[in-house]
PDB file of N, CA and C in Angstrom:
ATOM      1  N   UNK A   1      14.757-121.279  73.655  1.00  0.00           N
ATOM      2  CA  UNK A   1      14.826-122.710  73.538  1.00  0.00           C
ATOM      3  C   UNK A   1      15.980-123.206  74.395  1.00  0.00           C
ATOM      4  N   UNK A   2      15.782-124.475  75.239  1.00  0.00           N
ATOM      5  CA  UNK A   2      16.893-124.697  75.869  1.00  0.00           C
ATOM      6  C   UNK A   2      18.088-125.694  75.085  1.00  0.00           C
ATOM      7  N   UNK A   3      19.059-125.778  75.662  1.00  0.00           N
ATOM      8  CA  UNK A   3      20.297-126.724  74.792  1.00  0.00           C
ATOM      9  C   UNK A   3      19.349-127.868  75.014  1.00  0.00           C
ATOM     10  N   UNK A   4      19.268-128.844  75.170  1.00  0.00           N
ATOM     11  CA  UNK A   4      18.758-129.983  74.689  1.00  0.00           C
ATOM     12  C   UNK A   4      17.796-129.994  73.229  1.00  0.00           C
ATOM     13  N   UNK A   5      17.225-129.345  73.535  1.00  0.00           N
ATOM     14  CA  UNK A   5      16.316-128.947  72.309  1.00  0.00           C
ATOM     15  C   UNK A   5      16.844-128.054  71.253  1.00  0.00           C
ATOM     16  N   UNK A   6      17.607-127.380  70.986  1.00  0.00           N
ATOM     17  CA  UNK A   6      18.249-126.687  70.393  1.00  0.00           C
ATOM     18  C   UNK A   6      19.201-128.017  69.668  1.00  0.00           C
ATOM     19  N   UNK A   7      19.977-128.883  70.728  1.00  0.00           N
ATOM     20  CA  UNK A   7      20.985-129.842  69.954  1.00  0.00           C
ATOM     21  C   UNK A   7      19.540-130.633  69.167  1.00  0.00           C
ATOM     22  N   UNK A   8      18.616-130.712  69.645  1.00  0.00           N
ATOM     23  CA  UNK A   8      17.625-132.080  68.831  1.00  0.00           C
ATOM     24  C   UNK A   8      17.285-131.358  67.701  1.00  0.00           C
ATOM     25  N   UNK A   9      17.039-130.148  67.741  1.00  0.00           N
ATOM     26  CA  UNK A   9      16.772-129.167  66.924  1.00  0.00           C
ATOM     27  C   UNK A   9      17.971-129.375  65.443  1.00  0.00           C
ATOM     28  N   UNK A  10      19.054-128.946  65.896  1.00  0.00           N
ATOM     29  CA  UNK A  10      20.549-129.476  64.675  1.00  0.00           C
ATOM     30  C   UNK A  10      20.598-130.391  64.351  1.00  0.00           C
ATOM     31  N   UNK A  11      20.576-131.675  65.250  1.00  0.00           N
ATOM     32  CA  UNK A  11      20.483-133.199  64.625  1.00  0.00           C
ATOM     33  C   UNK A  11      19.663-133.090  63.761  1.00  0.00           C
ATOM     34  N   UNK A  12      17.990-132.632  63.844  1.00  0.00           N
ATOM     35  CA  UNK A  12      17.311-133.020  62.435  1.00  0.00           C
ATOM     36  C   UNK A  12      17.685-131.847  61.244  1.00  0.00           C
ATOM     37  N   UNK A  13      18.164-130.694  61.996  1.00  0.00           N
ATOM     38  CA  UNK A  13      18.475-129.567  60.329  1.00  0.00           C
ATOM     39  C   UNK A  13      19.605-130.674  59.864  1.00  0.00           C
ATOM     40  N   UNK A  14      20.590-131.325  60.786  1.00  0.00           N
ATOM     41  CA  UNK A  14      21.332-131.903  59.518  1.00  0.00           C
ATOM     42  C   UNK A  14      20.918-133.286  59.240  1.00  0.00           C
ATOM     43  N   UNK A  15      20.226-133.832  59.788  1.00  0.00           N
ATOM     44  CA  UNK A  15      19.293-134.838  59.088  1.00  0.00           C
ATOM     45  C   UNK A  15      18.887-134.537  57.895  1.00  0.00           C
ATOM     46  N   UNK A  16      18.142-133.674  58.089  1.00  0.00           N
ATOM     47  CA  UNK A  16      17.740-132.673  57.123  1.00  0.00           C
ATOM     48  C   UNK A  16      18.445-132.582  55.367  1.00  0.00           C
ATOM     49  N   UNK A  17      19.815-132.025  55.937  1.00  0.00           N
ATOM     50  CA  UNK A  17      20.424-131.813  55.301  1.00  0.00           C
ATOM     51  C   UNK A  17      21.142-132.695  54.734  1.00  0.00           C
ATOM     52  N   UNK A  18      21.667-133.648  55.099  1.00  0.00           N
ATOM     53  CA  UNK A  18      21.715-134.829  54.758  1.00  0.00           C
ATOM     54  C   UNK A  18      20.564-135.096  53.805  1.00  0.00           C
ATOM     55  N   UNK A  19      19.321-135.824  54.127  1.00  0.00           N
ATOM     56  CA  UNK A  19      18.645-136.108  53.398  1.00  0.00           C
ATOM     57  C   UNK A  19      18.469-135.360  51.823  1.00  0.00           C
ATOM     58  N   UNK A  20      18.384-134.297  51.797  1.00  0.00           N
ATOM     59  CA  UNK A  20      17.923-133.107  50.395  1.00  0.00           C
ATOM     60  C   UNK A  20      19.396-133.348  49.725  1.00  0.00           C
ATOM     61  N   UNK A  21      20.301-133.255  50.238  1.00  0.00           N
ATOM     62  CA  UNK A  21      21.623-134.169  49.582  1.00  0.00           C
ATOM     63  C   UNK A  21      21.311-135.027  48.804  1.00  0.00           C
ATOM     64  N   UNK A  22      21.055-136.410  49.209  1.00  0.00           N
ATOM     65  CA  UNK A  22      20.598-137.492  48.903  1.00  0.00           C
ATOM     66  C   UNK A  22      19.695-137.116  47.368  1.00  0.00           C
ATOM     67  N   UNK A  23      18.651-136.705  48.308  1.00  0.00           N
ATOM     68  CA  UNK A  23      17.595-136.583  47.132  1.00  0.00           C
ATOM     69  C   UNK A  23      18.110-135.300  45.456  1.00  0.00           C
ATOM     70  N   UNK A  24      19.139-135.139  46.049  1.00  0.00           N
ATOM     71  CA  UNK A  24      19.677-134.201  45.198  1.00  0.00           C
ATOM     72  C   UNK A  24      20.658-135.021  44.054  1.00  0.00           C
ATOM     73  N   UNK A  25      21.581-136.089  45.011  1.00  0.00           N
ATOM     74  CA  UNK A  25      22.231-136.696  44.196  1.00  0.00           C
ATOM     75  C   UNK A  25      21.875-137.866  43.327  1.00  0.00           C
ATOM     76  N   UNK A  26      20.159-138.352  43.691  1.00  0.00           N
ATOM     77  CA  UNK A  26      19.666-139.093  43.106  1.00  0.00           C
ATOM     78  C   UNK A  26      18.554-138.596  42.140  1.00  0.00           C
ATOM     79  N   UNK A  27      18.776-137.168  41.427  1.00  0.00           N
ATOM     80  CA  UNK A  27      17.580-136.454  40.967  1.00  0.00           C
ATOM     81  C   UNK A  27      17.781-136.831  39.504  1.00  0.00           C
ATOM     82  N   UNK A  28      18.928-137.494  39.179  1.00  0.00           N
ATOM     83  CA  UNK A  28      19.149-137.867  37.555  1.00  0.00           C
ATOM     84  C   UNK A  28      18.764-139.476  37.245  1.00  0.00           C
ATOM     85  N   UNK A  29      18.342-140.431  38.943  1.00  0.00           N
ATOM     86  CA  UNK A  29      17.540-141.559  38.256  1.00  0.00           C
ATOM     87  C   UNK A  29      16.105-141.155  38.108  1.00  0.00           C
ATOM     88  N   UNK A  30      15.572-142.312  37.031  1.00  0.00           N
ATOM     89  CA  UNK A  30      14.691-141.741  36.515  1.00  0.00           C
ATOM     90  C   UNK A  30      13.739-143.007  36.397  1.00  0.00           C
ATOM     91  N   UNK A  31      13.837-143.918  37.265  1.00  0.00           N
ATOM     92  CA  UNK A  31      13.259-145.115  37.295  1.00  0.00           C
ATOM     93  C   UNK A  31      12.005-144.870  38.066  1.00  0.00           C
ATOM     94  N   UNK A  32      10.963-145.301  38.630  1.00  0.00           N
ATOM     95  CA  UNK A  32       9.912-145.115  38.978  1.00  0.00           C
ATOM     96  C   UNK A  32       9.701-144.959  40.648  1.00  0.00           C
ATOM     97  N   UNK A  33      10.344-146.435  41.006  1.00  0.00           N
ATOM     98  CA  UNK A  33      10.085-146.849  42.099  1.00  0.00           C
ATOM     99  C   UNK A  33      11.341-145.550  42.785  1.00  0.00           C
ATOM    100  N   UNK A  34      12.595-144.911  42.223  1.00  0.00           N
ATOM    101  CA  UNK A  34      13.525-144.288  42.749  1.00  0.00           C
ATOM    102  C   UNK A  34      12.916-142.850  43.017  1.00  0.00           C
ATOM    103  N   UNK A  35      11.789-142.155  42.417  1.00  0.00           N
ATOM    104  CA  UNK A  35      11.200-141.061  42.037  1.00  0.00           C
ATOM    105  C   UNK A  35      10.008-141.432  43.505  1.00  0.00           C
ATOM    106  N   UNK A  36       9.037-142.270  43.304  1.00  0.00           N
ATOM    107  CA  UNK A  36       8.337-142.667  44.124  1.00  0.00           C
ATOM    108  C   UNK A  36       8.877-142.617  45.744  1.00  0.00           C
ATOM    109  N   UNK A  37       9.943-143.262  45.822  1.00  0.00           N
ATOM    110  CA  UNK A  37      10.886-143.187  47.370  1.00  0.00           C
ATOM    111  C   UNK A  37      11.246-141.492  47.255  1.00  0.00           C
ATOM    112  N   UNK A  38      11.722-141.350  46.695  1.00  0.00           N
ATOM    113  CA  UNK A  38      11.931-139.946  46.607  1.00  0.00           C
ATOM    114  C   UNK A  38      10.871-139.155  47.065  1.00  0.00           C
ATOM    115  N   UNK A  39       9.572-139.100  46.427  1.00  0.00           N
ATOM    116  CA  UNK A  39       8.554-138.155  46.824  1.00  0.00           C
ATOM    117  C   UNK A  39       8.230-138.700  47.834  1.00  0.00           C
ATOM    118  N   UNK A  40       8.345-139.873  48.695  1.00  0.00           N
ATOM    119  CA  UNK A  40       7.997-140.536  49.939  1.00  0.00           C
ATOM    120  C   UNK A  40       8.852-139.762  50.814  1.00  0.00           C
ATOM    121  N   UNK A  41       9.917-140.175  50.877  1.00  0.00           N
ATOM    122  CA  UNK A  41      10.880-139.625  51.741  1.00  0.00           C
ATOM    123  C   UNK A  41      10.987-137.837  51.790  1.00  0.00           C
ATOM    124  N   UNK A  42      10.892-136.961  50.800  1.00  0.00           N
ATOM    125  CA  UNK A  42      10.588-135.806  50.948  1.00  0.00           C
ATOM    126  C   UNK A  42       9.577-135.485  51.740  1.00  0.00           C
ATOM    127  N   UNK A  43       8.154-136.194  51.637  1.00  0.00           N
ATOM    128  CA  UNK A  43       6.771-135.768  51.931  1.00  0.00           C
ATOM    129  C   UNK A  43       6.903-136.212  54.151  1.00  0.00           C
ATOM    130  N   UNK A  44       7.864-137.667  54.013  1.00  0.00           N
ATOM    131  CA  UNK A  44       8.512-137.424  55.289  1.00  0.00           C
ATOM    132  C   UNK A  44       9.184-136.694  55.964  1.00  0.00           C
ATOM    133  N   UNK A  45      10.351-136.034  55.339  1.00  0.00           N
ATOM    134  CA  UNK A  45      10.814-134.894  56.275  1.00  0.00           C
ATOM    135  C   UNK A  45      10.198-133.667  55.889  1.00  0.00           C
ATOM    136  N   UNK A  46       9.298-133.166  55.772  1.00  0.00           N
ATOM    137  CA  UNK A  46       8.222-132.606  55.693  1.00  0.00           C
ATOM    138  C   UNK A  46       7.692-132.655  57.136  1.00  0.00           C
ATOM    139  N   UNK A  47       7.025-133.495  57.015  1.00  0.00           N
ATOM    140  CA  UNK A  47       5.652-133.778  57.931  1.00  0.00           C
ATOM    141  C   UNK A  47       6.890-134.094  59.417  1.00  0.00           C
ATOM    142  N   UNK A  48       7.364-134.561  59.537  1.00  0.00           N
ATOM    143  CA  UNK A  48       9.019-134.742  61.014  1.00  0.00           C
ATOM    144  C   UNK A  48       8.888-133.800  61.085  1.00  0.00           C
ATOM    145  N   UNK A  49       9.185-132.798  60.577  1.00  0.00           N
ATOM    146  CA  UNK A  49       9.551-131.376  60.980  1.00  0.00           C
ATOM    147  C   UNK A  49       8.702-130.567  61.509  1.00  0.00           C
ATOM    148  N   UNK A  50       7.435-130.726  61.172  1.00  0.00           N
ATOM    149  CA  UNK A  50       6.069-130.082  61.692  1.00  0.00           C
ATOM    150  C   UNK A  50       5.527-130.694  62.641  1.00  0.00           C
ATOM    151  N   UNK A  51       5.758-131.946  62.943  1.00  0.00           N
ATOM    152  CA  UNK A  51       5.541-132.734  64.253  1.00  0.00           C
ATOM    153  C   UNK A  51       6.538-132.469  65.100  1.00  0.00           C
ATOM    154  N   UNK A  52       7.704-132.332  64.628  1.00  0.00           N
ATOM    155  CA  UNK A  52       8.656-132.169  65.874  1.00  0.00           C
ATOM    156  C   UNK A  52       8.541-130.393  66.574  1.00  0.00           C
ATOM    157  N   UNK A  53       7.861-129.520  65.614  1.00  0.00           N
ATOM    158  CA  UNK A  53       8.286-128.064  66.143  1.00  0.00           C
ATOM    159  C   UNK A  53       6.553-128.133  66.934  1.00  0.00           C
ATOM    160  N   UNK A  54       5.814-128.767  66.373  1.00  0.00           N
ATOM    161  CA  UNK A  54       4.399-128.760  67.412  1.00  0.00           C
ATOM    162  C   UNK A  54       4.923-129.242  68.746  1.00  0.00           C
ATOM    163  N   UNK A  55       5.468-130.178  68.787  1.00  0.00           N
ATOM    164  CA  UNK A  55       5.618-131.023  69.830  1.00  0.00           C
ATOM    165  C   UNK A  55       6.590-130.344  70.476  1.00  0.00           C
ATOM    166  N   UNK A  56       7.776-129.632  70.239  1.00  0.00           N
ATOM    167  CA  UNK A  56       8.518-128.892  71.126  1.00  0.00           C
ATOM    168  C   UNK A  56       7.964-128.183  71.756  1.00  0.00           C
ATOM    169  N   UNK A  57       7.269-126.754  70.741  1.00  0.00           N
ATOM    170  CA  UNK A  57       6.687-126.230  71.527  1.00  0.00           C
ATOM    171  C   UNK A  57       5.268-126.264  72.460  1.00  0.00           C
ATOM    172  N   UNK A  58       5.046-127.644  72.058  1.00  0.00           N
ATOM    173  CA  UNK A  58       3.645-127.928  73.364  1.00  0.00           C
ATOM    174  C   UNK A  58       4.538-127.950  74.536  1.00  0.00           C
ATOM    175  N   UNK A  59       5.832-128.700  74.481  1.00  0.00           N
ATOM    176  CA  UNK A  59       6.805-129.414  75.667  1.00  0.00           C
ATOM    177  C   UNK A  59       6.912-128.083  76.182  1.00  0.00           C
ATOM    178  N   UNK A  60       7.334-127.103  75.658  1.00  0.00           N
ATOM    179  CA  UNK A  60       8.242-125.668  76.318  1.00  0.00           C
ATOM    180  C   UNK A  60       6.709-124.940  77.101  1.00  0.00           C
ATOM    181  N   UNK A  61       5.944-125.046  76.187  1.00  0.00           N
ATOM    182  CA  UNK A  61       4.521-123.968  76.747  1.00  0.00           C
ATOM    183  C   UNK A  61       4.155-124.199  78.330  1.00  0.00           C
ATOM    184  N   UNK A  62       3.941-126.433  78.159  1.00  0.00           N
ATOM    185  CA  UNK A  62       3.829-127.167  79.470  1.00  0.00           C
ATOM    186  C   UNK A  62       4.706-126.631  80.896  1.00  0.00           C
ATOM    187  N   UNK A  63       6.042-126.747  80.211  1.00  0.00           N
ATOM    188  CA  UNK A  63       7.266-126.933  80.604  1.00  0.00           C
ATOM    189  C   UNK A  63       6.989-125.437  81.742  1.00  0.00           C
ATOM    190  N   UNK A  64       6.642-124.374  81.022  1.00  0.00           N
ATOM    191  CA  UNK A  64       7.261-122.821  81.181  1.00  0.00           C
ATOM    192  C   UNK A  64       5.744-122.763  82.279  1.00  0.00           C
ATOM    193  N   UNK A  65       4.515-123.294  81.891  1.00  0.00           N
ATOM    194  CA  UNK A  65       3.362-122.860  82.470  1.00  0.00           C
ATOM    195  C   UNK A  65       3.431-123.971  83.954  1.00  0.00           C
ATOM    196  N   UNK A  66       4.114-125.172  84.068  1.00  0.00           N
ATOM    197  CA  UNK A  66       3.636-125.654  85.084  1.00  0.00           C
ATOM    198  C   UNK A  66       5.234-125.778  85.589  1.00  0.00           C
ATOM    199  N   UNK A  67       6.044-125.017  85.822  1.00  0.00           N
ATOM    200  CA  UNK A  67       7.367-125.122  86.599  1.00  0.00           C
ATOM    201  C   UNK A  67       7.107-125.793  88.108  1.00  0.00           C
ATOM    202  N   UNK A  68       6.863-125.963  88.585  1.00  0.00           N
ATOM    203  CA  UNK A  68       6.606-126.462  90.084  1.00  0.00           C
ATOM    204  C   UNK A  68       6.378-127.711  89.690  1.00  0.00           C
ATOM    205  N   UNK A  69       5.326-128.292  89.145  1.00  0.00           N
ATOM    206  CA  UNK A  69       5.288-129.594  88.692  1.00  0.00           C
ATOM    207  C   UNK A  69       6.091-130.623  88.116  1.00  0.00           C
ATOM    208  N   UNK A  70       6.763-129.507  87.124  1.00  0.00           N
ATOM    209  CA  UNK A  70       7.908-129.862  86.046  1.00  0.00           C
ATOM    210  C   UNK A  70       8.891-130.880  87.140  1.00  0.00           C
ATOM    211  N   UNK A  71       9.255-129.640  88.001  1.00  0.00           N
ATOM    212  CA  UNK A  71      10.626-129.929  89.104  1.00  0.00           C
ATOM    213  C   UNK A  71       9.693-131.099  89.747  1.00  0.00           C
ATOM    214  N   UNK A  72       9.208-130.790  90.244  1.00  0.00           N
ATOM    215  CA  UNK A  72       8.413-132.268  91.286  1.00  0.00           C
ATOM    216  C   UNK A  72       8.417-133.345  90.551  1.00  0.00           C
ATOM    217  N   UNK A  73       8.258-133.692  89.051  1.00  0.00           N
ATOM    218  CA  UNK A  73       7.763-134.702  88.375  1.00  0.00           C
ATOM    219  C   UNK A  73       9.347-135.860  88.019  1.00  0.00           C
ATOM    220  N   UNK A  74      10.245-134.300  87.729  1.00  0.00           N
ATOM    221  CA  UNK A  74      11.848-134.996  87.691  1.00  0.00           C
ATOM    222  C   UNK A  74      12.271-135.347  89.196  1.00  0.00           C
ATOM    223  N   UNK A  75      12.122-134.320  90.160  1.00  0.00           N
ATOM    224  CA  UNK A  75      12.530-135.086  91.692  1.00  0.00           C
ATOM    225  C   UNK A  75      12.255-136.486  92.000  1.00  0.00           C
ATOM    226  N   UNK A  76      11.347-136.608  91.738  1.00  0.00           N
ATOM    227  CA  UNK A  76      10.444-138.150  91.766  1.00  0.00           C
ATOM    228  C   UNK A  76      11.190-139.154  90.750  1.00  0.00           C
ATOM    229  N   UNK A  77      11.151-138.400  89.813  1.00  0.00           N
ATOM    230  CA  UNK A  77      11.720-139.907  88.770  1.00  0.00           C
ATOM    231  C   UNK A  77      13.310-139.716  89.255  1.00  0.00           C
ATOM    232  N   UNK A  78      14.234-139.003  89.630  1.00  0.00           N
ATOM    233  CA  UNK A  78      15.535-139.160  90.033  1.00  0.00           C
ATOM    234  C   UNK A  78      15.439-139.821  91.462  1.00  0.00           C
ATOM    235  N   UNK A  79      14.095-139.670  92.651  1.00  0.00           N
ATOM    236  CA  UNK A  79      14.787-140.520  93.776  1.00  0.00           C
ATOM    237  C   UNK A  79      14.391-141.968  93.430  1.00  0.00           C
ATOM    238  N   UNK A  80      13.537-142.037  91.830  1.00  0.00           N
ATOM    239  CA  UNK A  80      12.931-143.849  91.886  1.00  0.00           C
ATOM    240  C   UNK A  80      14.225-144.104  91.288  1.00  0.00           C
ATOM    241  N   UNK A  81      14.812-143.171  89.969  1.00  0.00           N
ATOM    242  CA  UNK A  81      16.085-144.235  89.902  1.00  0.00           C
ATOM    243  C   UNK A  81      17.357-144.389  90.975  1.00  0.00           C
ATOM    244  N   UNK A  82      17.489-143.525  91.826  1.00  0.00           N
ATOM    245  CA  UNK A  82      18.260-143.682  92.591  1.00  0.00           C
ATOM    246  C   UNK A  82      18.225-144.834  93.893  1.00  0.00           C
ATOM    247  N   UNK A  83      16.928-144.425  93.805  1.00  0.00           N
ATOM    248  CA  UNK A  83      16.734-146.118  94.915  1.00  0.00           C
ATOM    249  C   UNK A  83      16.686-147.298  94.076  1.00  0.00           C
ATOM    250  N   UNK A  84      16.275-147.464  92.946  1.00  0.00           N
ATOM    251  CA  UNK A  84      16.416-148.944  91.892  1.00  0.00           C
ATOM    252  C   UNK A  84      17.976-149.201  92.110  1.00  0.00           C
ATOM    253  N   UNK A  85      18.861-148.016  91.361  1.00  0.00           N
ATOM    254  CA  UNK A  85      20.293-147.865  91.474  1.00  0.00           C
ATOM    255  C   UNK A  85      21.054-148.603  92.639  1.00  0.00           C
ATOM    256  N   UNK A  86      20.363-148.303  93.916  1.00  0.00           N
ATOM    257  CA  UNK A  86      21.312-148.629  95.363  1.00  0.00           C
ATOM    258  C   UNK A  86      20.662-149.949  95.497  1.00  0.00           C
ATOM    259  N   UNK A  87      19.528-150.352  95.232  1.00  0.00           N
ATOM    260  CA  UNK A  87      18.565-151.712  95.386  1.00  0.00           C
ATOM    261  C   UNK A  87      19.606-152.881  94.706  1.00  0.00           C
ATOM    262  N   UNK A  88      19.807-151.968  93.341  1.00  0.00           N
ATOM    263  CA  UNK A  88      20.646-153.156  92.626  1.00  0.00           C
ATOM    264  C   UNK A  88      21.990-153.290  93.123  1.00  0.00           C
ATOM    265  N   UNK A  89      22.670-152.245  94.111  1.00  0.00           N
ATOM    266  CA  UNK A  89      24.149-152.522  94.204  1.00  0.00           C
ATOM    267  C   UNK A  89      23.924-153.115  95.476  1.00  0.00           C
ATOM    268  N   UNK A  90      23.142-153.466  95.982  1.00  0.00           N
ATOM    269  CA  UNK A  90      22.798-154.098  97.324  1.00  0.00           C
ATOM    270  C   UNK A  90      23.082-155.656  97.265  1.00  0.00           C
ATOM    271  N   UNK A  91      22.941-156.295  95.776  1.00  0.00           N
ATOM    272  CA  UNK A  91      22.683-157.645  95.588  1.00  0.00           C
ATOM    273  C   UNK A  91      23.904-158.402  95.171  1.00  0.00           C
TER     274      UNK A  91
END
């Protein structure tokens, strides 16, 4: 896995972690609607987490199978911002 993805990777474990906190320190209300958000918000970082590790690894599979493209696709988007960049210091 590369560092970018690896750091996006930690942001949500401690999202993560953060969150089950939460839901930990709110496990003694007992009101409806607090239980309800609760099983909402669990059943969400749930389902984040399984979208985000599909989606990485479609990105890495893409990423690893079409290298030539990859590079060509960023060359391109770095000389459009670089000419927007000099366009605008022109004015």
């Amino acid at each position: 896995m590369s560092y970018p993805t690896k750091a996006v990777a930690s942001d949500l474990s401690s999202l993560g972690d953060d969150l089950r906190a939460l839901l930990a320190a709110t496990s003694d209300v007992a009101e409806d609607k607090v239980v309800e958000a609760r099983k909402r918000l669990s059943s969400a970082l749930d389902k984040g987490k399984s979208v985000y590790a599909r989606s990485a690894k479609t990105a890495d599979s893409y990423v690893r199978g079409h290298s030539y493209e990859t590079a060509a696709i960023a060359f391109g988007i770095g000389a459009l911002t670089a000419l927007l960049i000099a366009r605008s210091c022109e004015r």
